[in-house]
C-alpha atoms as a PDB file:
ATOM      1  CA  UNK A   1     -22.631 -16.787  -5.735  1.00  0.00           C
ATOM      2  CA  UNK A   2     -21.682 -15.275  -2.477  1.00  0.00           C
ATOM      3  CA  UNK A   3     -18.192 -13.834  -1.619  1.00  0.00           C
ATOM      4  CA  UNK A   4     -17.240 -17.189   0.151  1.00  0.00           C
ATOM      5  CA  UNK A   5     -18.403 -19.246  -3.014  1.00  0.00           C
ATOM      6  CA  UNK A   6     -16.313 -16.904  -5.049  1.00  0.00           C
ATOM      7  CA  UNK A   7     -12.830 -16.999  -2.752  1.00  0.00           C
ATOM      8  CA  UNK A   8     -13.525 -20.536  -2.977  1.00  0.00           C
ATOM      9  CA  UNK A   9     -13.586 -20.581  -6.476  1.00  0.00           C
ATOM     10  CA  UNK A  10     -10.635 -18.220  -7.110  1.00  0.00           C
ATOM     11  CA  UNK A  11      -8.277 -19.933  -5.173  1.00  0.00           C
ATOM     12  CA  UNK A  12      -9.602 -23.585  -6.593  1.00  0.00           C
ATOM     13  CA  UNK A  13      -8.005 -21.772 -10.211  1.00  0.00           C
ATOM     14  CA  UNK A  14      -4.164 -22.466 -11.603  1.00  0.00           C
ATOM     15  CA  UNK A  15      -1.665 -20.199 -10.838  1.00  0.00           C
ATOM     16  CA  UNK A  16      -1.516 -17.999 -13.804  1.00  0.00           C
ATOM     17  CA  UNK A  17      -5.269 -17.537 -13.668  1.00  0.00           C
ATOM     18  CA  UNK A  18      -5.258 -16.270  -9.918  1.00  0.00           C
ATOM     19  CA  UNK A  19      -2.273 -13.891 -10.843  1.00  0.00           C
ATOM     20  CA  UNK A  20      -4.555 -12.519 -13.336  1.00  0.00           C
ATOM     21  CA  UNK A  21      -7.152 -12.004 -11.409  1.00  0.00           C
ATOM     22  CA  UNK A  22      -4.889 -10.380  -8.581  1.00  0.00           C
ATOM     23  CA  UNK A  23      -3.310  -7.976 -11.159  1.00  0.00           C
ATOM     24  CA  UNK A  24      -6.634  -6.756 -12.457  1.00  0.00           C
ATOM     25  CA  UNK A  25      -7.952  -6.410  -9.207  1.00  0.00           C
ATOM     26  CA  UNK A  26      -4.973  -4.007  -7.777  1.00  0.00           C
ATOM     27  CA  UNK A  27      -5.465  -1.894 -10.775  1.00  0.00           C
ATOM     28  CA  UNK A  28      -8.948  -1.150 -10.122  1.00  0.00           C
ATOM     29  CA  UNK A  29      -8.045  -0.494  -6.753  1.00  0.00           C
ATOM     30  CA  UNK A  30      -5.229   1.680  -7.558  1.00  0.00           C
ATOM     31  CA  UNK A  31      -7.418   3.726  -9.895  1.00  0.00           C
ATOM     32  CA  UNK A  32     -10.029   4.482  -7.651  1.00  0.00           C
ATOM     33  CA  UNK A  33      -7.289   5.657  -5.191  1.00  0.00           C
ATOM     34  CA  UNK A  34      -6.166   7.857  -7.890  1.00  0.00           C
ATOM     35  CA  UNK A  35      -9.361   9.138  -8.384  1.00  0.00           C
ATOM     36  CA  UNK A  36      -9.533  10.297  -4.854  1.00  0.00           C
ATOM     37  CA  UNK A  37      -9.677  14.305  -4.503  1.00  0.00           C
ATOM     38  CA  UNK A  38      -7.735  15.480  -2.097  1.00  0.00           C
ATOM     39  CA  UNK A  39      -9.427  18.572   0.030  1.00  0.00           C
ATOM     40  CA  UNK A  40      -7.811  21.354   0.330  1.00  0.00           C
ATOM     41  CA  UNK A  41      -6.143  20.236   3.724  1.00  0.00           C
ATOM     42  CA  UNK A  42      -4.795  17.331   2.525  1.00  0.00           C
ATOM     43  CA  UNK A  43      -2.955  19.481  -0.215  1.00  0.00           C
ATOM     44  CA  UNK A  44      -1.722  22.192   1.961  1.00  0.00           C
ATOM     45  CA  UNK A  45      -0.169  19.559   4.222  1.00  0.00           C
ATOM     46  CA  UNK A  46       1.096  17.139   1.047  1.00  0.00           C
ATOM     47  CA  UNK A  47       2.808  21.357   0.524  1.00  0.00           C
ATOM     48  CA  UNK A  48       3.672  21.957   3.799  1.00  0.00           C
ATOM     49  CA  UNK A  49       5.846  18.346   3.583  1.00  0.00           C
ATOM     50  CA  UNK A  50       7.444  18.970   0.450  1.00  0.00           C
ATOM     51  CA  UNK A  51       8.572  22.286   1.240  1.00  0.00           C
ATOM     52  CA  UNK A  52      10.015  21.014   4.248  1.00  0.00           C
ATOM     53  CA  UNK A  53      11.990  18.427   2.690  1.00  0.00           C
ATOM     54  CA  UNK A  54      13.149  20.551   0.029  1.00  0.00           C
ATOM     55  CA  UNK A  55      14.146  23.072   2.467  1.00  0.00           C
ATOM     56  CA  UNK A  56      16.158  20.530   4.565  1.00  0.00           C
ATOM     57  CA  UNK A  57      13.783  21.153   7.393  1.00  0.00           C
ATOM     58  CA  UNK A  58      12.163  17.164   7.426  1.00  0.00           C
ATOM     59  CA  UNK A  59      14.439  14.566   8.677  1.00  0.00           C
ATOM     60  CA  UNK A  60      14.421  11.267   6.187  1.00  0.00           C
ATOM     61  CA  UNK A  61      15.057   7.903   6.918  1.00  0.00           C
ATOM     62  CA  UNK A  62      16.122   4.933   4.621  1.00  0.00           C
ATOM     63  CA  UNK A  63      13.725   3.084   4.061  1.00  0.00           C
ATOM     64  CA  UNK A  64      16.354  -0.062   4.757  1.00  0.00           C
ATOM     65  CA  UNK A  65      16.258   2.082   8.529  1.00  0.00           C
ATOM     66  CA  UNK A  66      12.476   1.977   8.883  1.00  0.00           C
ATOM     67  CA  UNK A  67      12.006  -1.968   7.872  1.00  0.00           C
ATOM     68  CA  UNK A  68      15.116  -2.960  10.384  1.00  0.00           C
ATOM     69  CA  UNK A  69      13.171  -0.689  13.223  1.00  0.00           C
ATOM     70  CA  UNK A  70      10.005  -2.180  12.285  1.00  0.00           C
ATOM     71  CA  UNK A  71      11.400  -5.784  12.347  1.00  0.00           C
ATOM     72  CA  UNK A  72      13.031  -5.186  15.519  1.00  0.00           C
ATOM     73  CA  UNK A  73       9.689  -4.160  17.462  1.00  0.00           C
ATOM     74  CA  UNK A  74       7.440  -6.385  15.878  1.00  0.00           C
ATOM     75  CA  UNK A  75       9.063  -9.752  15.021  1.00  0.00           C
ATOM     76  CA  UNK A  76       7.304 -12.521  13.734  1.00  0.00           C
ATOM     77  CA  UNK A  77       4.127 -11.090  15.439  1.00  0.00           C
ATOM     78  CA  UNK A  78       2.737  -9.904  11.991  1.00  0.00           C
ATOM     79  CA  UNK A  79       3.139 -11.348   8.566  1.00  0.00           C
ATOM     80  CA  UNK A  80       4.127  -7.760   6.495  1.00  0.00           C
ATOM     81  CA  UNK A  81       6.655  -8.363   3.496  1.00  0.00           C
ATOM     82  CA  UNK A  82       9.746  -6.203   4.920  1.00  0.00           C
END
């Protein structure tokens, strides 16, 4: 069975059954993100962020502020849940 065959077949299935399958996929893919090492780089900057947050330094935005400005440049051109 090729991937077509199988997307055919998955979305063919009731509800709960496709829900099932969605959930067990994101969890696979959210613990081989987790399982991602992060080089040395990527830690000093994830550092370098936090410090400047906690210092006051960073500037943050609601997150109700970023999905308005994203909705406001980009409306009804792409199909993101904000």
């Amino acid at each position: 069975m090729d991937i077509e065959e199988l997307i055919h077949h998955i979305v063919t299935l009731p509800i709960q059954d496709r829900r099932k399958i969605i959930q067990v996929v994101l969890k696979t893919i959210e613990q081989e993100q987790n399982d991602v090492e992060l080089t040395e780089q990527k830690q000093a900057t994830i550092k370098r962020r936090i410090d400047e947050i906690e210092s006051r330094e960073a500037t943050l935005i609601p997150l109700s502020e970023v999905k308005n400005e994203m909705r406001k440049r980009f409306p009804k051109k792409h199909h993101y849940p904000l």
